[in-house]
PDB file of N, CA and C in Angstrom:
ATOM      1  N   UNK A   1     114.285  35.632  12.698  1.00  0.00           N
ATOM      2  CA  UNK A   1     112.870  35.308  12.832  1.00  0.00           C
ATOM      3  C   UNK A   1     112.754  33.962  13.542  1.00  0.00           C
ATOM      4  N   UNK A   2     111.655  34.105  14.039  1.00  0.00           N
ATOM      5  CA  UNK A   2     111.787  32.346  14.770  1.00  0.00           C
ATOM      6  C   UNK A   2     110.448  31.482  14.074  1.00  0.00           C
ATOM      7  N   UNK A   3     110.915  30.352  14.388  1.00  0.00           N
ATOM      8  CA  UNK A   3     110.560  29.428  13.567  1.00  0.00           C
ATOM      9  C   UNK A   3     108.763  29.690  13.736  1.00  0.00           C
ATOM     10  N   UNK A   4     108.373  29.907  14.769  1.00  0.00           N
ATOM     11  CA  UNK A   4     106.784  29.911  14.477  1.00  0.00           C
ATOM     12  C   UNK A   4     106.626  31.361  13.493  1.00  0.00           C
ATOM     13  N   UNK A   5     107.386  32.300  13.109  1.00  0.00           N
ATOM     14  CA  UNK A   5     106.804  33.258  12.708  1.00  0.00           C
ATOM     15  C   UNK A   5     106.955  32.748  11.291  1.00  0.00           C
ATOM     16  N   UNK A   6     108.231  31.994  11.030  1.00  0.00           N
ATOM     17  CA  UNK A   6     108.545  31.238   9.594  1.00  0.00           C
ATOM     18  C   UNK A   6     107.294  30.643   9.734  1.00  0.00           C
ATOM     19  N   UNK A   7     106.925  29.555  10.450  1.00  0.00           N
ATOM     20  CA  UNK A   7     105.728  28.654   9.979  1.00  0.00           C
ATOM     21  C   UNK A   7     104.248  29.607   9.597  1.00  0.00           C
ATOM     22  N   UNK A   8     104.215  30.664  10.166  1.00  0.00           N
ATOM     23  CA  UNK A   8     103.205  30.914  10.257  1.00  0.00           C
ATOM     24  C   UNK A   8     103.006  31.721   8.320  1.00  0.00           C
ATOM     25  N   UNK A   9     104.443  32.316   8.286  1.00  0.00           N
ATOM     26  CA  UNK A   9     104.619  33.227   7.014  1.00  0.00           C
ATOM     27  C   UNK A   9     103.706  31.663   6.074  1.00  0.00           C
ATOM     28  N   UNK A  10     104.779  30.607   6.143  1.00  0.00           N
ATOM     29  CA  UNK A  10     104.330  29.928   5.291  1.00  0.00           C
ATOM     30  C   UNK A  10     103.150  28.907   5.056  1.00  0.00           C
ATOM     31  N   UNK A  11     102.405  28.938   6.158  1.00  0.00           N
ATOM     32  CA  UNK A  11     101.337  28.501   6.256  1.00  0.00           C
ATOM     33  C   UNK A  11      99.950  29.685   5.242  1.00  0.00           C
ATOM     34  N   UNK A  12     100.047  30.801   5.940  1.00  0.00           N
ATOM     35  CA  UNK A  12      99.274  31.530   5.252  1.00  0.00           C
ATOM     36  C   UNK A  12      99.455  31.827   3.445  1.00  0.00           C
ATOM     37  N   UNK A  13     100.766  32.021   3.009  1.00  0.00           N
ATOM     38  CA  UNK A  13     101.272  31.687   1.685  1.00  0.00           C
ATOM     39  C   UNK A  13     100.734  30.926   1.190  1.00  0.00           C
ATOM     40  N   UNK A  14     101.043  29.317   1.736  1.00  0.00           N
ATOM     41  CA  UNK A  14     100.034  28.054   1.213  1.00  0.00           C
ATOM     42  C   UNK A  14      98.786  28.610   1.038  1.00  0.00           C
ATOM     43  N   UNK A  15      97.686  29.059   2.424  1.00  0.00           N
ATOM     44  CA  UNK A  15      96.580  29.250   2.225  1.00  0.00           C
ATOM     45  C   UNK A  15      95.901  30.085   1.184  1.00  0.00           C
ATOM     46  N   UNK A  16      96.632  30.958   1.036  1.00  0.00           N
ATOM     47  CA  UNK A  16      96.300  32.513   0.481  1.00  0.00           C
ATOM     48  C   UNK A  16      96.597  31.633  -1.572  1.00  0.00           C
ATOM     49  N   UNK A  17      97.561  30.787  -1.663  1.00  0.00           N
ATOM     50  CA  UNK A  17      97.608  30.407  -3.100  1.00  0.00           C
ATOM     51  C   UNK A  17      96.669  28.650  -3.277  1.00  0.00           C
ATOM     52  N   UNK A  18      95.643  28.217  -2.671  1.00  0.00           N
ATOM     53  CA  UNK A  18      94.912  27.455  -2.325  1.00  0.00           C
ATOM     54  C   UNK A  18      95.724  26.079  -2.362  1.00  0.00           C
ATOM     55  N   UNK A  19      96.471  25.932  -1.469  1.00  0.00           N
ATOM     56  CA  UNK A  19      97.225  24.648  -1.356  1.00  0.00           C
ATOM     57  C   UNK A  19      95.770  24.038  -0.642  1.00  0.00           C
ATOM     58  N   UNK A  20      96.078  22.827  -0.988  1.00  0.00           N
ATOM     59  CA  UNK A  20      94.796  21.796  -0.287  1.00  0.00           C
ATOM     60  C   UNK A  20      95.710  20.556   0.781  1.00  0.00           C
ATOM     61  N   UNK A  21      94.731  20.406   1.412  1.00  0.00           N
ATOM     62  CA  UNK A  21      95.098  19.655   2.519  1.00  0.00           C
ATOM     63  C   UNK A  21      96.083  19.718   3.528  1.00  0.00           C
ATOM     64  N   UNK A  22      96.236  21.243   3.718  1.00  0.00           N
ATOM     65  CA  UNK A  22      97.322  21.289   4.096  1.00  0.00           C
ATOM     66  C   UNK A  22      97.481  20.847   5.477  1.00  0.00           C
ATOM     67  N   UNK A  23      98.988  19.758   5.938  1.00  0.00           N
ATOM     68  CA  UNK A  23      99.387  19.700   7.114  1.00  0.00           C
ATOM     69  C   UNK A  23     100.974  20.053   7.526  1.00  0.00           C
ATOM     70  N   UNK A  24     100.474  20.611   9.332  1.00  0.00           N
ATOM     71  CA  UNK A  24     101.843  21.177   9.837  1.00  0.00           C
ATOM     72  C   UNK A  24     102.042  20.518  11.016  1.00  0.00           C
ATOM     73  N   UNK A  25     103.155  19.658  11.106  1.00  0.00           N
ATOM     74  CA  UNK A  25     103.862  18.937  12.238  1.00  0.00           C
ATOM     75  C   UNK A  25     104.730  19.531  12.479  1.00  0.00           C
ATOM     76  N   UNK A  26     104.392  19.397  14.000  1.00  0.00           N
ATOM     77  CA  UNK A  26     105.685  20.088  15.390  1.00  0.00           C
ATOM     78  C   UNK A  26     106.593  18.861  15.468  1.00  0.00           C
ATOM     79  N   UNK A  27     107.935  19.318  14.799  1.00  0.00           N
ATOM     80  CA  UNK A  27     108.715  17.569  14.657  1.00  0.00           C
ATOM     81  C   UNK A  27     110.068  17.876  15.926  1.00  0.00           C
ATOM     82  N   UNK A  28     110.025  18.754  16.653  1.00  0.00           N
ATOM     83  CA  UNK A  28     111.229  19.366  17.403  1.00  0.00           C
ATOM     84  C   UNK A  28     111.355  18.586  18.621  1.00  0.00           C
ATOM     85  N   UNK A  29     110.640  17.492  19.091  1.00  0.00           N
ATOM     86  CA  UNK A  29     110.581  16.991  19.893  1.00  0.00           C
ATOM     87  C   UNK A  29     111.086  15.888  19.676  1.00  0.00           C
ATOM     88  N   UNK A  30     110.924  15.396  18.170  1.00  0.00           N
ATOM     89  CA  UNK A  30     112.238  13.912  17.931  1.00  0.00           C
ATOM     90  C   UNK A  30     112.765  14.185  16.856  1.00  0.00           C
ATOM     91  N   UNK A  31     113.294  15.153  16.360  1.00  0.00           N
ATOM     92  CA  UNK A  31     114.453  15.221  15.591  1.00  0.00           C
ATOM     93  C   UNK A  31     115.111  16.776  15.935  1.00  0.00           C
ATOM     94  N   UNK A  32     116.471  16.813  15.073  1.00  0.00           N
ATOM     95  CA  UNK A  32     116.905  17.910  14.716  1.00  0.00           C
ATOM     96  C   UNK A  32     117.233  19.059  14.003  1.00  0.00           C
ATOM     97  N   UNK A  33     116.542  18.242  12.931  1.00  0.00           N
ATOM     98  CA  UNK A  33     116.704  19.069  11.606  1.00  0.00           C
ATOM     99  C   UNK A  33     116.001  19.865  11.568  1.00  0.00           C
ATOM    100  N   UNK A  34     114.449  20.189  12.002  1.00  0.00           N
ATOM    101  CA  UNK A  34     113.883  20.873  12.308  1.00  0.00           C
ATOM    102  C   UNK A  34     112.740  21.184  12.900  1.00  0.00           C
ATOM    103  N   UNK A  35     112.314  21.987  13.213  1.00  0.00           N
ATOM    104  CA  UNK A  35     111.204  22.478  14.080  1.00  0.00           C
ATOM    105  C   UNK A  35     109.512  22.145  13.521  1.00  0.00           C
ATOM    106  N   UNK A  36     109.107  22.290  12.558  1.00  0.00           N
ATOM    107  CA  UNK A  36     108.082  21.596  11.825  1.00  0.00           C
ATOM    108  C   UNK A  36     108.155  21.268  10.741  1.00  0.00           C
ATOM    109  N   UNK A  37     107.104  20.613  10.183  1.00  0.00           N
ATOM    110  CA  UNK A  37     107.780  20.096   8.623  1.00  0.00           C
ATOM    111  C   UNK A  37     105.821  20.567   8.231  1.00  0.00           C
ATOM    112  N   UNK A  38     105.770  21.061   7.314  1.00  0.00           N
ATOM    113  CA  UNK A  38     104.644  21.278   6.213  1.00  0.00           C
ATOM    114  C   UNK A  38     104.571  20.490   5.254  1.00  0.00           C
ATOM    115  N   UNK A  39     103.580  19.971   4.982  1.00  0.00           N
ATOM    116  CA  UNK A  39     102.970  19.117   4.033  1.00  0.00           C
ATOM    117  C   UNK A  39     101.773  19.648   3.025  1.00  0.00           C
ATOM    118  N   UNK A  40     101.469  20.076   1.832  1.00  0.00           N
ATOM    119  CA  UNK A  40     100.197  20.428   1.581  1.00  0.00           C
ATOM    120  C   UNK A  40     100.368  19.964  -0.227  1.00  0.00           C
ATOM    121  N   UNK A  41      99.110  19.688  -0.845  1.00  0.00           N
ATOM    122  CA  UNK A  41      98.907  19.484  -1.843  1.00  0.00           C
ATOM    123  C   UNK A  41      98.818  19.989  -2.915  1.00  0.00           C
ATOM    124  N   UNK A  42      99.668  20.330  -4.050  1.00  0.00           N
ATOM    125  CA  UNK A  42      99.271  21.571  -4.677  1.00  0.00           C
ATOM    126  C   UNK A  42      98.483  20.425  -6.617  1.00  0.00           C
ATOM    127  N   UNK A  43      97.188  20.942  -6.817  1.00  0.00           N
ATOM    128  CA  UNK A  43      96.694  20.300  -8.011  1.00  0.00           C
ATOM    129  C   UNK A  43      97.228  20.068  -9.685  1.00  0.00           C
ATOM    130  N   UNK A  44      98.150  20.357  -9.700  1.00  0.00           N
ATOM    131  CA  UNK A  44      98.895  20.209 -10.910  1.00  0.00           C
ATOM    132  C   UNK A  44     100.268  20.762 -10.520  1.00  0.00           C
ATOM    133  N   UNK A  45     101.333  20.024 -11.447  1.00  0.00           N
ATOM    134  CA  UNK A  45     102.360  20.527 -11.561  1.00  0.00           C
ATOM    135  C   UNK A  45     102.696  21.888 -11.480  1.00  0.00           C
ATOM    136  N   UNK A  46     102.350  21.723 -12.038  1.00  0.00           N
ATOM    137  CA  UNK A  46     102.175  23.956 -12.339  1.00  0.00           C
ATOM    138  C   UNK A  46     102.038  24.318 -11.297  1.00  0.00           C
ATOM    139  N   UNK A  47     100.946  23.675 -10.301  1.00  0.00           N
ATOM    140  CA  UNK A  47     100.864  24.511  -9.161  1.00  0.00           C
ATOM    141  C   UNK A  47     101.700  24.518  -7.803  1.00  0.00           C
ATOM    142  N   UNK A  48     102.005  23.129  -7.862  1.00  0.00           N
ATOM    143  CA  UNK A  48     103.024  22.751  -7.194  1.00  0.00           C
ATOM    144  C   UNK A  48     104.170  23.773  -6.752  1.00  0.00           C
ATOM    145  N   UNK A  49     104.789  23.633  -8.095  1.00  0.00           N
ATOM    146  CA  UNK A  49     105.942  24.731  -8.865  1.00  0.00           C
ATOM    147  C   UNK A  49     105.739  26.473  -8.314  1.00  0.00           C
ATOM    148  N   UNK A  50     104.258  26.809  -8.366  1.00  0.00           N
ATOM    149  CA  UNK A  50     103.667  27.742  -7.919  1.00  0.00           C
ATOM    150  C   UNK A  50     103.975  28.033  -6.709  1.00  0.00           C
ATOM    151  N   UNK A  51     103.261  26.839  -5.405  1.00  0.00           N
ATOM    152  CA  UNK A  51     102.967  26.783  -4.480  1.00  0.00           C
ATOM    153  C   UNK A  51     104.944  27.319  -3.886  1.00  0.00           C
ATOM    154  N   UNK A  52     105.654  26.530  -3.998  1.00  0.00           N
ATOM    155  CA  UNK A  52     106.769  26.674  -3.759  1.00  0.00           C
ATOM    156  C   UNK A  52     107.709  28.125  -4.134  1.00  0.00           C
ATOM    157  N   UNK A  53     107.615  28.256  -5.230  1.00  0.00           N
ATOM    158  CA  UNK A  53     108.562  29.792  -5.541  1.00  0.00           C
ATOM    159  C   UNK A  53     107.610  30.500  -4.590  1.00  0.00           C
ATOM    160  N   UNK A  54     106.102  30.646  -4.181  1.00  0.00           N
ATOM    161  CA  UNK A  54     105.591  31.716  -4.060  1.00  0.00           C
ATOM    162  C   UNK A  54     106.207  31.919  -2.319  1.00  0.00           C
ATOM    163  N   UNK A  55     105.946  30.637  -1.642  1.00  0.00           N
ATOM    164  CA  UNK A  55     106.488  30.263  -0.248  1.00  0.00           C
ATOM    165  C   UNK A  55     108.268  31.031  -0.497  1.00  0.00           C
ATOM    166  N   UNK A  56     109.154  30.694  -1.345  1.00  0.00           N
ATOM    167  CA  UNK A  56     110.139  31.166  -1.511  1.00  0.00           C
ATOM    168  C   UNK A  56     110.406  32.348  -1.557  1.00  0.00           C
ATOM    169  N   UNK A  57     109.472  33.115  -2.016  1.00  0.00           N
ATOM    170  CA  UNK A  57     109.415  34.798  -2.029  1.00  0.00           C
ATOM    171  C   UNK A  57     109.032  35.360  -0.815  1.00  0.00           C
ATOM    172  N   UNK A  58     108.504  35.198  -0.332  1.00  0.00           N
ATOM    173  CA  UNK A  58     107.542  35.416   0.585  1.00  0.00           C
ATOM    174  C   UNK A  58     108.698  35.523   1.940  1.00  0.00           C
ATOM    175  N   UNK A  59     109.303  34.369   2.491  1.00  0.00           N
ATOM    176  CA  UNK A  59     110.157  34.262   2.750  1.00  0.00           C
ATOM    177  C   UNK A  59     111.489  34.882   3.261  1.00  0.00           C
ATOM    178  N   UNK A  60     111.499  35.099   1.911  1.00  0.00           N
ATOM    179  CA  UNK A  60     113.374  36.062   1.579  1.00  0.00           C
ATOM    180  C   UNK A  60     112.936  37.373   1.405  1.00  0.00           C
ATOM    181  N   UNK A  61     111.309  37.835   1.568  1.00  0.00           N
ATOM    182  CA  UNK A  61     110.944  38.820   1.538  1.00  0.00           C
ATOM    183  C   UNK A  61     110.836  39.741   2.805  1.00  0.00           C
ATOM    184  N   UNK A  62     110.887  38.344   3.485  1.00  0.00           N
ATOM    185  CA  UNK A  62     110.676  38.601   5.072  1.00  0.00           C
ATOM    186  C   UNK A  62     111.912  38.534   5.855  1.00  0.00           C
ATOM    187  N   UNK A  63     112.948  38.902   5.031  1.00  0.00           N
ATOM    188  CA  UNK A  63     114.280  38.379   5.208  1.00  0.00           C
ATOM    189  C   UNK A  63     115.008  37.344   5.987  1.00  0.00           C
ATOM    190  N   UNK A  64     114.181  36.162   5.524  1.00  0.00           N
ATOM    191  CA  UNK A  64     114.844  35.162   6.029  1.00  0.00           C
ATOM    192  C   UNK A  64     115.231  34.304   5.097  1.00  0.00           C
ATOM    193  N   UNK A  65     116.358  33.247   5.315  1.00  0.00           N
ATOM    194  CA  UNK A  65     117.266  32.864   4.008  1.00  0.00           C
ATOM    195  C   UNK A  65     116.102  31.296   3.519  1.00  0.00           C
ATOM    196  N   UNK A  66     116.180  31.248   2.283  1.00  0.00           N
ATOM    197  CA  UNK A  66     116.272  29.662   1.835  1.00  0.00           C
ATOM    198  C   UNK A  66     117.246  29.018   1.333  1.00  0.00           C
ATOM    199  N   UNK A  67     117.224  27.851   1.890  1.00  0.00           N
ATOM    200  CA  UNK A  67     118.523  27.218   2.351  1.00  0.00           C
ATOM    201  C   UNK A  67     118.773  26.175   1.122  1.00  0.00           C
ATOM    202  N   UNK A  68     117.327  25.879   0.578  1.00  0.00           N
ATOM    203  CA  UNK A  68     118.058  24.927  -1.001  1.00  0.00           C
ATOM    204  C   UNK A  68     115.677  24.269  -1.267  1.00  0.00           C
ATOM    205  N   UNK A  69     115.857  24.700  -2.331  1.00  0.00           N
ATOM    206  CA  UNK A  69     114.765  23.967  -3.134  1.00  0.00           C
ATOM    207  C   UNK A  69     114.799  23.186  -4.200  1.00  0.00           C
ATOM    208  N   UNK A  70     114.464  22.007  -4.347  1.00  0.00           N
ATOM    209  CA  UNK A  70     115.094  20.666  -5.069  1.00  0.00           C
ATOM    210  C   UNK A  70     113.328  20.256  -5.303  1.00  0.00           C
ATOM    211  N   UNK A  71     113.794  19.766  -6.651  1.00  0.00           N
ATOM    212  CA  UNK A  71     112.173  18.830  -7.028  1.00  0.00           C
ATOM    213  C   UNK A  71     111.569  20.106  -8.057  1.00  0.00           C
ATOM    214  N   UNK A  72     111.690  21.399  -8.373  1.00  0.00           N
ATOM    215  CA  UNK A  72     110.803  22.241  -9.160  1.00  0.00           C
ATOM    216  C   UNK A  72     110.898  21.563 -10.525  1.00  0.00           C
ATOM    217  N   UNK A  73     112.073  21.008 -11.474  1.00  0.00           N
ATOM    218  CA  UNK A  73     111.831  20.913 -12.421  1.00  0.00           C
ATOM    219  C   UNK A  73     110.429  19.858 -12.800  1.00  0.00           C
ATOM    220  N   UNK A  74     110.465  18.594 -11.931  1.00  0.00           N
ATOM    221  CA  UNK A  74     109.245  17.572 -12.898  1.00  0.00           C
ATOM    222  C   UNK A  74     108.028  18.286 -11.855  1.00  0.00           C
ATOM    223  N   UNK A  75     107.919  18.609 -10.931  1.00  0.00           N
ATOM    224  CA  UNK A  75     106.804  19.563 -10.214  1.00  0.00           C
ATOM    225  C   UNK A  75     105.671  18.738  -9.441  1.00  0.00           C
ATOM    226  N   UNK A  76     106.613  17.318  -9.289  1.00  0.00           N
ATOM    227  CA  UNK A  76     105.783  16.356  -8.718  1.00  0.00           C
ATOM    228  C   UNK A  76     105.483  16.210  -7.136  1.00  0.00           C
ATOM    229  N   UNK A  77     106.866  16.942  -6.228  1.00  0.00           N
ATOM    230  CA  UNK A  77     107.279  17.178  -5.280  1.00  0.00           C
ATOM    231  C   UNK A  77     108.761  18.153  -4.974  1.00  0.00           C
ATOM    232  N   UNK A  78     108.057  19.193  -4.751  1.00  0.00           N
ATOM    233  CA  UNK A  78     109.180  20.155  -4.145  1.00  0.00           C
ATOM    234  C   UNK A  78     109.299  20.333  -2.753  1.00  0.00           C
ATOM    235  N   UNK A  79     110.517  20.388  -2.407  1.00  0.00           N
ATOM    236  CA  UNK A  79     110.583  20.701  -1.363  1.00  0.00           C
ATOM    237  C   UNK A  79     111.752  21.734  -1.227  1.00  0.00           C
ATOM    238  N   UNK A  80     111.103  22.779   0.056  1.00  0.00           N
ATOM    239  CA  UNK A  80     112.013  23.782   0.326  1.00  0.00           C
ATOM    240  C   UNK A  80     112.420  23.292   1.338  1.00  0.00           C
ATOM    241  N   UNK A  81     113.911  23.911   1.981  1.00  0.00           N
ATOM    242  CA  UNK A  81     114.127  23.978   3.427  1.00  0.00           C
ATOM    243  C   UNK A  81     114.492  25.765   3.491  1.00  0.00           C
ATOM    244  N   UNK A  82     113.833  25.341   4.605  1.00  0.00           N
ATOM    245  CA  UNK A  82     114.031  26.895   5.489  1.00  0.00           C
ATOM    246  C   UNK A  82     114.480  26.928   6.735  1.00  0.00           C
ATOM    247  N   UNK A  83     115.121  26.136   6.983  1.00  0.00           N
ATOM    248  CA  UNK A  83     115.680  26.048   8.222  1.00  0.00           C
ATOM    249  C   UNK A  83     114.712  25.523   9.189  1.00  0.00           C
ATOM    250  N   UNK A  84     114.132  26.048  10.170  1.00  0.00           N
ATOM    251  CA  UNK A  84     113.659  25.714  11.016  1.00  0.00           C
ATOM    252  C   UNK A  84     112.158  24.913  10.520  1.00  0.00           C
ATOM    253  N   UNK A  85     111.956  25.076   9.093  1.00  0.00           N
ATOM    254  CA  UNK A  85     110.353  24.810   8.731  1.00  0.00           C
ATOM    255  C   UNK A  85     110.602  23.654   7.280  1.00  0.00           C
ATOM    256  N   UNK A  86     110.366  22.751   7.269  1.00  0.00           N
ATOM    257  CA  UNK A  86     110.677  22.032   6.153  1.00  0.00           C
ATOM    258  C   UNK A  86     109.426  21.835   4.894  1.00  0.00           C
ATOM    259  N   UNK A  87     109.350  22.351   4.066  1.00  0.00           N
ATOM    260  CA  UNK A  87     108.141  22.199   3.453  1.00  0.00           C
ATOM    261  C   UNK A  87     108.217  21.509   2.436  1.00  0.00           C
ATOM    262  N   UNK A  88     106.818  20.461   1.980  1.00  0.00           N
ATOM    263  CA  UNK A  88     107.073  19.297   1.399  1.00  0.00           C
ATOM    264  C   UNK A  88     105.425  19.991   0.656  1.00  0.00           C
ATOM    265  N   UNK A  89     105.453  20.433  -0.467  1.00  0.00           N
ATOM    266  CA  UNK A  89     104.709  20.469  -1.748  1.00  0.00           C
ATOM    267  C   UNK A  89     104.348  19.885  -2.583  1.00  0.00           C
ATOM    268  N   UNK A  90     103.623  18.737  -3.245  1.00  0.00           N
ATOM    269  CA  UNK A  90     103.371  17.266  -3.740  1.00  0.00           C
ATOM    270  C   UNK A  90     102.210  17.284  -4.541  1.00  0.00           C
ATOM    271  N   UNK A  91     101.965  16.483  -5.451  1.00  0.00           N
ATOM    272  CA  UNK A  91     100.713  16.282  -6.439  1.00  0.00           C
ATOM    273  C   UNK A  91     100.339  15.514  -5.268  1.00  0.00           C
ATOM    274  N   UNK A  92      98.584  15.511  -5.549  1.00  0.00           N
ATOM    275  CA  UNK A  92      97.576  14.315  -4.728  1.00  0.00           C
ATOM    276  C   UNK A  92      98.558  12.793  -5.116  1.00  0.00           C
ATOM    277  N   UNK A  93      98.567  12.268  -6.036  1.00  0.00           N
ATOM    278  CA  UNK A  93      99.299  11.057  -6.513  1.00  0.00           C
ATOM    279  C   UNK A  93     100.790  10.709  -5.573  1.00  0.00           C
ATOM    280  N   UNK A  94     101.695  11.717  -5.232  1.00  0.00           N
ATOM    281  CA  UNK A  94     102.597  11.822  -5.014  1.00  0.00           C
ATOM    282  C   UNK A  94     102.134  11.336  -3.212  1.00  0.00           C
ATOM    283  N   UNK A  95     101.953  12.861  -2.799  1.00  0.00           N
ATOM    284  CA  UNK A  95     101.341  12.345  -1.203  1.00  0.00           C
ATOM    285  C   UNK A  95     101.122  11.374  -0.908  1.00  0.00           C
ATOM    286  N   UNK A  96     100.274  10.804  -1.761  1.00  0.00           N
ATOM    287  CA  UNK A  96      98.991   9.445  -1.144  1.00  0.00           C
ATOM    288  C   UNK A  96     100.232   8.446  -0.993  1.00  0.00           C
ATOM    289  N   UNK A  97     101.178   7.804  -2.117  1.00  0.00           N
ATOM    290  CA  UNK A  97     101.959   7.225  -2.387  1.00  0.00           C
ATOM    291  C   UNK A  97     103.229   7.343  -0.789  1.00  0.00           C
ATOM    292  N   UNK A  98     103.916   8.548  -0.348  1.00  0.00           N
ATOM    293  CA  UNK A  98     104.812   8.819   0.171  1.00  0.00           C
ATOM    294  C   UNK A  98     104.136   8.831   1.371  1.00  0.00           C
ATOM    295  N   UNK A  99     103.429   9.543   1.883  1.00  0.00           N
ATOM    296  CA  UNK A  99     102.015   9.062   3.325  1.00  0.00           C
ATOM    297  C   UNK A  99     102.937   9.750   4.275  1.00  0.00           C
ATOM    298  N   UNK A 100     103.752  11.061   3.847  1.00  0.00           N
ATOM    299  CA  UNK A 100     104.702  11.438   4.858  1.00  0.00           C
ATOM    300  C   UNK A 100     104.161  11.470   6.054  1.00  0.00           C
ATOM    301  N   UNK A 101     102.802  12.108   6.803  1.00  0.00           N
ATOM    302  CA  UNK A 101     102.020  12.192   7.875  1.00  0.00           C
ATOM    303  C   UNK A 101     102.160  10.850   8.794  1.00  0.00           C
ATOM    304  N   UNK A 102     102.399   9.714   8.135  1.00  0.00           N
ATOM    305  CA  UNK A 102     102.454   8.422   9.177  1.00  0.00           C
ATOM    306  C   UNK A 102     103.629   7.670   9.537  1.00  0.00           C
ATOM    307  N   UNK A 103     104.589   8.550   7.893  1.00  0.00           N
ATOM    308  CA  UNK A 103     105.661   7.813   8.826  1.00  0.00           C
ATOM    309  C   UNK A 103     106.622   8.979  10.055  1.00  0.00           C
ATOM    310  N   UNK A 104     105.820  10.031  10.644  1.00  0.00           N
ATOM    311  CA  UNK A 104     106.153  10.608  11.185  1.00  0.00           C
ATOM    312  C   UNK A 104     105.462  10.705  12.896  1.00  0.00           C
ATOM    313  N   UNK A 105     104.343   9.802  12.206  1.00  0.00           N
ATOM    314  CA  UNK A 105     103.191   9.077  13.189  1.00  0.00           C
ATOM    315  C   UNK A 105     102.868  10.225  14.244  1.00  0.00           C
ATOM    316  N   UNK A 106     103.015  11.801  13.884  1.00  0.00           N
ATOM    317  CA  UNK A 106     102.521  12.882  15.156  1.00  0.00           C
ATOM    318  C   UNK A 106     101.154  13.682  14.374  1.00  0.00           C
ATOM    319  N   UNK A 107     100.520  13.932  15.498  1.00  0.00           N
ATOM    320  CA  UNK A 107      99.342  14.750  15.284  1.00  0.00           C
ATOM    321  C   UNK A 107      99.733  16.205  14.760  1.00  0.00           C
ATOM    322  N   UNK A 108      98.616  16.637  13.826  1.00  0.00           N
ATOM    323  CA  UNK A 108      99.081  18.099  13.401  1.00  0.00           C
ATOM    324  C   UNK A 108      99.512  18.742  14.946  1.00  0.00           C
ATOM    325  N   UNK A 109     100.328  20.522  14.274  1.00  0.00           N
ATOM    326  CA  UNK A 109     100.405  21.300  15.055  1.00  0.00           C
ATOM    327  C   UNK A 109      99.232  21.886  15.534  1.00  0.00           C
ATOM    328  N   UNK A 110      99.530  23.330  16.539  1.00  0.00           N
ATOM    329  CA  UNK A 110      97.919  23.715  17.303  1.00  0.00           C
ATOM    330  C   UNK A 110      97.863  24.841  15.928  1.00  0.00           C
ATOM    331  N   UNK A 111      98.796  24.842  14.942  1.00  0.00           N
ATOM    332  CA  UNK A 111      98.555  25.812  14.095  1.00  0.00           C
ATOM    333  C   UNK A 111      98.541  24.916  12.232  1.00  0.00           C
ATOM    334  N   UNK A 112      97.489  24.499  12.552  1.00  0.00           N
ATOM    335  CA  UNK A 112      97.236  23.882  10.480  1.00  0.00           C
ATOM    336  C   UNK A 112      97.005  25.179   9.897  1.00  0.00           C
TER     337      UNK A 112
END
């Protein structure tokens, strides 16, 4: 699968389980690790936790691999990697604090 069809799986996932605020940076132009990185807010732990297994299913459903998810137990910030799509899942508290969007200093993708 290529990476926009990954981003796109997991963009709508987010949407469809009401992640808030969600943002998607095209990071392929200064790094290597990967192709965009997702950012979105999920309102409680719980949902967080949510937001992530559900992106995880979804995914490996679509048969493409996940490569390691770290952060589910305190549910403050998970993050998956999926290879080409890095997704970063966070309480409001967490985000505001970490401000990943600036220290990456690029405008969303043409696809939020």
């Amino acid at each position: 699968m290529n990476a926009e069809n990954l981003r796109d799986i997991v963009i709508n996932t987010l949407e469809d389980m009401k992640g808030r605020e969600l943002t998607c940076l095209h990071v392929s132009d200064i790094t290597t690790i990967t192709d965009y990185m997702v950012v979105v807010t999920g309102t409680s732990s719980r949902h967080v936790r949510s937001l992530a297994e559900d992106v995880a299913k979804k995914v490996k459903d679509s048969g493409s691999p996940v490569y390691g998810m770290e952060g589910q137990n305190l549910g403050e910030w998970v993050l998956l990697d999926l290879g080409d799509v890095l997704v970063h899942v966070m309480t409001e508290d967490v985000r505001k604090m970490y401000d990943l969007e600036s220290l990456w200093d690029m405008k969303p993708s043409d696809k939020e």
